[in-house]
N, C-alpha and C. Protein backbone atom coordinates (compact mmCIF):
# COMPACT_ATOMS: atom_id res chain seq x y z
N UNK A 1 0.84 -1.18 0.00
CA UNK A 1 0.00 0.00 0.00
C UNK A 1 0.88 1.23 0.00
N UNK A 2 0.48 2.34 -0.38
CA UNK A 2 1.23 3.70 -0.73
C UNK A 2 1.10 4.58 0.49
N UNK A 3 1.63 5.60 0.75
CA UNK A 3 1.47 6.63 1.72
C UNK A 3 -0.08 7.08 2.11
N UNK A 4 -0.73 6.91 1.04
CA UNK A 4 -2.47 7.13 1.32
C UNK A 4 -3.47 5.97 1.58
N UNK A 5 -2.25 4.73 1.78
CA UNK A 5 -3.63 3.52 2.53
C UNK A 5 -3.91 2.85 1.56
N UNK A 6 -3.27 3.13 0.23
CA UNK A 6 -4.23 2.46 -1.00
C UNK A 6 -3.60 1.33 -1.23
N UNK A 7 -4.00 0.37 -1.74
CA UNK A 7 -3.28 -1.05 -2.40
C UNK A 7 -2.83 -0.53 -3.44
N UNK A 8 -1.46 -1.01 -4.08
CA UNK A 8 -0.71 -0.60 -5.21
C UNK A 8 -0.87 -1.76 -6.26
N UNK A 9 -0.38 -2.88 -5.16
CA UNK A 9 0.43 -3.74 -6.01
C UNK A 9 -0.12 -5.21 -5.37
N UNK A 10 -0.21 -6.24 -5.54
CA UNK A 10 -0.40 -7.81 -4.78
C UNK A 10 -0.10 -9.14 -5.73
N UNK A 11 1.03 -9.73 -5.28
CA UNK A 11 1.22 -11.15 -6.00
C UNK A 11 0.41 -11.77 -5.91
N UNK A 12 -0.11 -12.93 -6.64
CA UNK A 12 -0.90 -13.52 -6.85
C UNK A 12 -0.31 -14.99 -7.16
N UNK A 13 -0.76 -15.88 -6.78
CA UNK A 13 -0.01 -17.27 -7.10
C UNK A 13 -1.18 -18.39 -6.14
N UNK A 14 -0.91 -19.78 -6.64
CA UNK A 14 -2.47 -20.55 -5.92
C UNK A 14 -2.04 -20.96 -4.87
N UNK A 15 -0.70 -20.69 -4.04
CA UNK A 15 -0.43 -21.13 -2.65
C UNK A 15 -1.22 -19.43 -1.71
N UNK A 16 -1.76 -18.25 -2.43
CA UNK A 16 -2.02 -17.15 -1.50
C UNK A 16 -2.96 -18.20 -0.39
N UNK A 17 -2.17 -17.76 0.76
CA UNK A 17 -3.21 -17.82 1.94
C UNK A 17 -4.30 -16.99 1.81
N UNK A 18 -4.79 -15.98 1.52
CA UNK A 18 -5.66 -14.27 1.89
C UNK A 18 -6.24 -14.59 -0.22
N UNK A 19 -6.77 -15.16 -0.64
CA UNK A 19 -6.97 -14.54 -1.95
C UNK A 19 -7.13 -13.22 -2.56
N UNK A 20 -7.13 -13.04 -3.20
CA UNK A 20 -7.11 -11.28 -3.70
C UNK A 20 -7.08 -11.50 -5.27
N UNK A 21 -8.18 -10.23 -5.80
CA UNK A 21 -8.52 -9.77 -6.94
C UNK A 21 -8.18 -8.19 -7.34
N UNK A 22 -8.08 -8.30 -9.09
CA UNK A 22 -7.23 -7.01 -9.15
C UNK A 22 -8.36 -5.84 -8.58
N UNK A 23 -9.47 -6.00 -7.96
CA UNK A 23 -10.29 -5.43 -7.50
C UNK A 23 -10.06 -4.72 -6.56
N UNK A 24 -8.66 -4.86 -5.80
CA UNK A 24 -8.59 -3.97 -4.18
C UNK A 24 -7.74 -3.23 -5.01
N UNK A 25 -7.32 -3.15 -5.69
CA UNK A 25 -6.55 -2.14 -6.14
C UNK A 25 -6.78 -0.82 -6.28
N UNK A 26 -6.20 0.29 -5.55
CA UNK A 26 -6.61 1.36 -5.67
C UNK A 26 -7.59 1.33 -4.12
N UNK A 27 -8.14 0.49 -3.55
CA UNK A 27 -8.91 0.38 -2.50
C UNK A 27 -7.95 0.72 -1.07
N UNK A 28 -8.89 1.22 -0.28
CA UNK A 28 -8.02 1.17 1.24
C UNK A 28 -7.95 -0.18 1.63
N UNK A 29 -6.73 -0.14 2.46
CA UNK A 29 -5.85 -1.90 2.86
C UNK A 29 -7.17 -1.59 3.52
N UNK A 30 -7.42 -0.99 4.69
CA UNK A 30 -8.47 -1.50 5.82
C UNK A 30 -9.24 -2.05 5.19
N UNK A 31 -9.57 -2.43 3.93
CA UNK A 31 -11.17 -2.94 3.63
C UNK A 31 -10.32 -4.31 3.09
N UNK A 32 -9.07 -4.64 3.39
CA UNK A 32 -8.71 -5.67 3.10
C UNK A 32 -8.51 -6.33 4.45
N UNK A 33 -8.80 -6.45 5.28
CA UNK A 33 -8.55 -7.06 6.65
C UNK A 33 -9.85 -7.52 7.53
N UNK A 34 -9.78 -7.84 8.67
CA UNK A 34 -11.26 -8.09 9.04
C UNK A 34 -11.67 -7.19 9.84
N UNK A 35 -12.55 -6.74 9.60
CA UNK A 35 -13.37 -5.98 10.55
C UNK A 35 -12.59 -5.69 11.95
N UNK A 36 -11.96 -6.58 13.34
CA UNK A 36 -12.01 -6.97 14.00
C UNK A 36 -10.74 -6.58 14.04
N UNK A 37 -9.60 -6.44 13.13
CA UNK A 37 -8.40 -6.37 13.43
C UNK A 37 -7.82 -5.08 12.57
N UNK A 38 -8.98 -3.85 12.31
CA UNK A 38 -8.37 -3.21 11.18
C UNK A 38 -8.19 -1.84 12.10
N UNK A 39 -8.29 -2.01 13.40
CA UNK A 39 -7.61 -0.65 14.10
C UNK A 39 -6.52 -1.45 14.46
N UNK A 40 -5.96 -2.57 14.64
CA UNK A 40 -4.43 -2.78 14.61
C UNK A 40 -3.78 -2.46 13.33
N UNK A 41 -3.87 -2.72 12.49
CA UNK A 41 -3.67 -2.11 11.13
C UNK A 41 -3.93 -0.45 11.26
N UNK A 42 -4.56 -0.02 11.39
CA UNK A 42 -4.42 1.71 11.56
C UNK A 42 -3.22 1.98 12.34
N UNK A 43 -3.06 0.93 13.17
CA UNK A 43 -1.80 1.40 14.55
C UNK A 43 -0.56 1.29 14.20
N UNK A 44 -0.46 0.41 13.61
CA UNK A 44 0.73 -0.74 12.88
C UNK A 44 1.13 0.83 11.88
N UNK A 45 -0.01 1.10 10.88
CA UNK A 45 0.76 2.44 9.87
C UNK A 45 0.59 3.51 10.35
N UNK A 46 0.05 3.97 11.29
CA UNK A 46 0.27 5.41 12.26
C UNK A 46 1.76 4.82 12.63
N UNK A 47 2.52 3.81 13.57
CA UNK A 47 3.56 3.91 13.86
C UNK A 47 4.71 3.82 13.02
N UNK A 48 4.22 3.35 11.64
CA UNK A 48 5.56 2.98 10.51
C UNK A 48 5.44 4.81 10.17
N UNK A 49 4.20 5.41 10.18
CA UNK A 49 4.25 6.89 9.52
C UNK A 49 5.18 7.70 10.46
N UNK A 50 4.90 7.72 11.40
CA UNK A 50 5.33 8.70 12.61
C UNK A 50 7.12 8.09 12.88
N UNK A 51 6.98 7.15 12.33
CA UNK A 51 8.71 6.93 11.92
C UNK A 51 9.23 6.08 13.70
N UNK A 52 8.12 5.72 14.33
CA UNK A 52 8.46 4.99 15.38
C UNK A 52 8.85 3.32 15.61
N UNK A 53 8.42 2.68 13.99
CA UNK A 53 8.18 1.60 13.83
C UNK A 53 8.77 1.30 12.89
N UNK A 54 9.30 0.09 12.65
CA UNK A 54 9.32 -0.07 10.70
C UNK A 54 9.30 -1.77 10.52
N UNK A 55 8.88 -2.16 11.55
CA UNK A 55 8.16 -3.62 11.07
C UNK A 55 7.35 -4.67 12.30
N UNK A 56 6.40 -4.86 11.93
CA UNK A 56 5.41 -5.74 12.90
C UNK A 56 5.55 -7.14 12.03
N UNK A 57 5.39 -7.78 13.27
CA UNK A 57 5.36 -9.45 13.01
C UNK A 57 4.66 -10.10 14.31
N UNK A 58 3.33 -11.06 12.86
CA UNK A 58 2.72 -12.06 13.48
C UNK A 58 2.70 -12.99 13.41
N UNK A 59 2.33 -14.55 13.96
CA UNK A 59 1.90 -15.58 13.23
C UNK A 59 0.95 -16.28 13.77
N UNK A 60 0.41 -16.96 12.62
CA UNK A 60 -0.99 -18.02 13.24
C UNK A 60 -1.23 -18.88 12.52
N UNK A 61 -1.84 -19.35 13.41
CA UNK A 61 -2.41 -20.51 12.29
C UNK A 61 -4.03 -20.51 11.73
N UNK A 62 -3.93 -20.89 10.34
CA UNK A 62 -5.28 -20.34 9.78
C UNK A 62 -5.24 -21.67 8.71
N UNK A 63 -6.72 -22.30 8.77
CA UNK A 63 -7.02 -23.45 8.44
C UNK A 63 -5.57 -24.43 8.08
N UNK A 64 -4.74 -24.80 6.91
CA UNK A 64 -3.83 -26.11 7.26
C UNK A 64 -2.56 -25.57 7.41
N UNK A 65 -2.52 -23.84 7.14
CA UNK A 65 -1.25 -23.31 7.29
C UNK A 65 -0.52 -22.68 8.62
N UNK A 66 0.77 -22.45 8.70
CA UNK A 66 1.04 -21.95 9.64
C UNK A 66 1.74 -20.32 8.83
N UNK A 67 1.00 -19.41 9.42
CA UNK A 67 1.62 -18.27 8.97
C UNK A 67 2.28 -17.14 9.47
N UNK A 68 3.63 -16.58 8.64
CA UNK A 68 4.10 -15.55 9.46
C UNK A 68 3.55 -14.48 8.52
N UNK A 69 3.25 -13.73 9.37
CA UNK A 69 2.41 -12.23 8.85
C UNK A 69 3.43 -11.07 8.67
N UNK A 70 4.38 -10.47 7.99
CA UNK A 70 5.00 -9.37 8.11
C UNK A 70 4.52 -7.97 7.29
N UNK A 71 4.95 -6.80 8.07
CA UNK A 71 4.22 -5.41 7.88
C UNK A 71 5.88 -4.64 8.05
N UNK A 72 6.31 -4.34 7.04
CA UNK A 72 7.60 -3.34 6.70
C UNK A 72 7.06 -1.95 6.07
N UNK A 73 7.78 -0.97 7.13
CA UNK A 73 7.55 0.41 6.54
C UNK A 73 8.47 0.57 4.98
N UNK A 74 7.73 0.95 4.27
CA UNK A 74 8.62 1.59 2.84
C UNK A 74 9.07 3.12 3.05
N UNK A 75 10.01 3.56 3.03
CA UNK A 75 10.72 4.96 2.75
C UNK A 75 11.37 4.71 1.45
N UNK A 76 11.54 6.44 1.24
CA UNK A 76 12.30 6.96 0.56
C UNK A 76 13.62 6.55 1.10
N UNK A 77 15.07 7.69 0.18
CA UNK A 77 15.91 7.58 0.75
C UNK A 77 15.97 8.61 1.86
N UNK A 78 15.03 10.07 1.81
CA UNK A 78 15.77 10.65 2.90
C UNK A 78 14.55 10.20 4.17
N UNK A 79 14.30 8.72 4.17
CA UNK A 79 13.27 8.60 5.10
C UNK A 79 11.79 8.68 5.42
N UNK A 80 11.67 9.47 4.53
CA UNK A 80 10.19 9.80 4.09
C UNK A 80 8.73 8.66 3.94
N UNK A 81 8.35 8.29 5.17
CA UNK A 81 7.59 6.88 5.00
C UNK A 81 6.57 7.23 3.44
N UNK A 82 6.78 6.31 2.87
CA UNK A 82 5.82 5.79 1.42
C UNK A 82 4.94 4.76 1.23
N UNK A 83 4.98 3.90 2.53
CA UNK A 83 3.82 2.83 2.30
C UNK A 83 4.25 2.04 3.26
N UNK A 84 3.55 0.35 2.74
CA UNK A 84 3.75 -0.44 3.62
C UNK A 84 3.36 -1.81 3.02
N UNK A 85 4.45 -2.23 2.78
CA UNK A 85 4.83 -4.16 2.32
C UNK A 85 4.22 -4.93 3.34
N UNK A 86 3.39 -5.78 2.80
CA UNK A 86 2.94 -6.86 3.63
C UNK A 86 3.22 -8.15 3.33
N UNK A 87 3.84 -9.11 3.55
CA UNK A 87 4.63 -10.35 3.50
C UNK A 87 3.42 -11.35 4.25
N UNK A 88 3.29 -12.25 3.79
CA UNK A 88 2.54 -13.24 4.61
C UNK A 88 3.08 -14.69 3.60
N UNK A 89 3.84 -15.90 4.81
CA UNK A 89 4.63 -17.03 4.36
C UNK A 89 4.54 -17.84 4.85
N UNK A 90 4.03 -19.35 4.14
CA UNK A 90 3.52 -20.66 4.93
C UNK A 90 5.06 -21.12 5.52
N UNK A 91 4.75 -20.94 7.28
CA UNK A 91 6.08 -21.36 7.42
C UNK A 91 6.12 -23.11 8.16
N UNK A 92 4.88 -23.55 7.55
CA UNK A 92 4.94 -24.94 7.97
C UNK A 92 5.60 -26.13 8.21
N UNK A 93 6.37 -26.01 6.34
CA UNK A 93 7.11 -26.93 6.39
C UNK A 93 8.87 -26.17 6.88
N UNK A 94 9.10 -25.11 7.38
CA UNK A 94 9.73 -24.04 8.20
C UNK A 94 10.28 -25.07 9.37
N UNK A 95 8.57 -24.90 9.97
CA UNK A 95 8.67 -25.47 11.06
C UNK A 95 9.07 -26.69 11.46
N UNK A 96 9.25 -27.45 10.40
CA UNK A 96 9.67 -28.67 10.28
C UNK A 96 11.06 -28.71 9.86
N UNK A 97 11.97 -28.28 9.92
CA UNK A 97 13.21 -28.20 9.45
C UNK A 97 14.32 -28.65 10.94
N UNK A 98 15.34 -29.54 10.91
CA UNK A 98 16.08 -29.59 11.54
C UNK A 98 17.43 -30.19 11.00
N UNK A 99 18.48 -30.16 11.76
CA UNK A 99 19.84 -30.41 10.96
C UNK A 99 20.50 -29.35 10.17
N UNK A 100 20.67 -29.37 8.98
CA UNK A 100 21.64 -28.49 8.15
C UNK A 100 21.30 -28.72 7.05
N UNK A 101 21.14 -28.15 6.14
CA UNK A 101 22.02 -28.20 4.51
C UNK A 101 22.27 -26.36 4.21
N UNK A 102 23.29 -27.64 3.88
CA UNK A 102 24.14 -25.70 3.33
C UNK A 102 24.32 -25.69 2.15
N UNK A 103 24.85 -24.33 1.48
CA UNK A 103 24.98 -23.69 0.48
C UNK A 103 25.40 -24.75 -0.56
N UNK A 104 26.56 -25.46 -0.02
CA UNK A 104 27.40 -26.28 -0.95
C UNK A 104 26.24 -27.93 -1.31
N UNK A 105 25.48 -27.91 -0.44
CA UNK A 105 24.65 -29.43 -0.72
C UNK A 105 23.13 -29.01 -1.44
N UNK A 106 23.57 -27.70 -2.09
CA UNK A 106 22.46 -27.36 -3.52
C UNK A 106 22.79 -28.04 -4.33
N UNK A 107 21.98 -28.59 -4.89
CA UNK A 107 21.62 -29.39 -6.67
C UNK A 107 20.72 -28.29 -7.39
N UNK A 108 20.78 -28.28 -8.56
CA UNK A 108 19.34 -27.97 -9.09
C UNK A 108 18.37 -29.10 -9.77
């Protein structure tokens, strides 16, 4: 979303947790959230604006996924908040990770 709340931009792919149509575009994020949680979202970009904040992180679980929710302030270079990236990533099979592989035990 841009400095005025609006949706800009949204990937699209059939793993989205949140579906979305080119329809919010141009729309306020709040009408993309639920009812219930969209004055945390007002709070979350009052504090990325006011330059007190520059990233919230959640996670939950929502029907078979486990998700991390991320909210990054966008600036300019001289600082100037411009919006706000929202990241959301099934970290299921994440969570399932133990041991190692490193750089060198890539194949393609």
């Amino acid at each position: 979303m841009d400095e005025n709340d609006q949706v800009q931009f949204f990937s699209d792919s059939p793993e989205r947790a949140f579906p979305r149509t080119k329809a919010i575009l141009g729309r306020k994020v709040q009408n993309c959230h639920p009812p219930d949680s969209v004055h945390i979202v007002n709070k979350i970009v009052d504090q990325f604006r006011q330059g007190k904040k520059d990233k919230a992180t959640f996670w939950i679980h929502f029907r078979d996924k486990y998700l991390l929710i991320q909210y990054f302030a966008v600036r300019d270079h001289q600082g100037k908040y411009r919006g706000v990236l929202e990241v959301t990533q099934d970290i299921s099979g994440i969570q399932k990770i133990n041991g190692e592989k490193r750089l060198l035990d890539w194949e393609d």
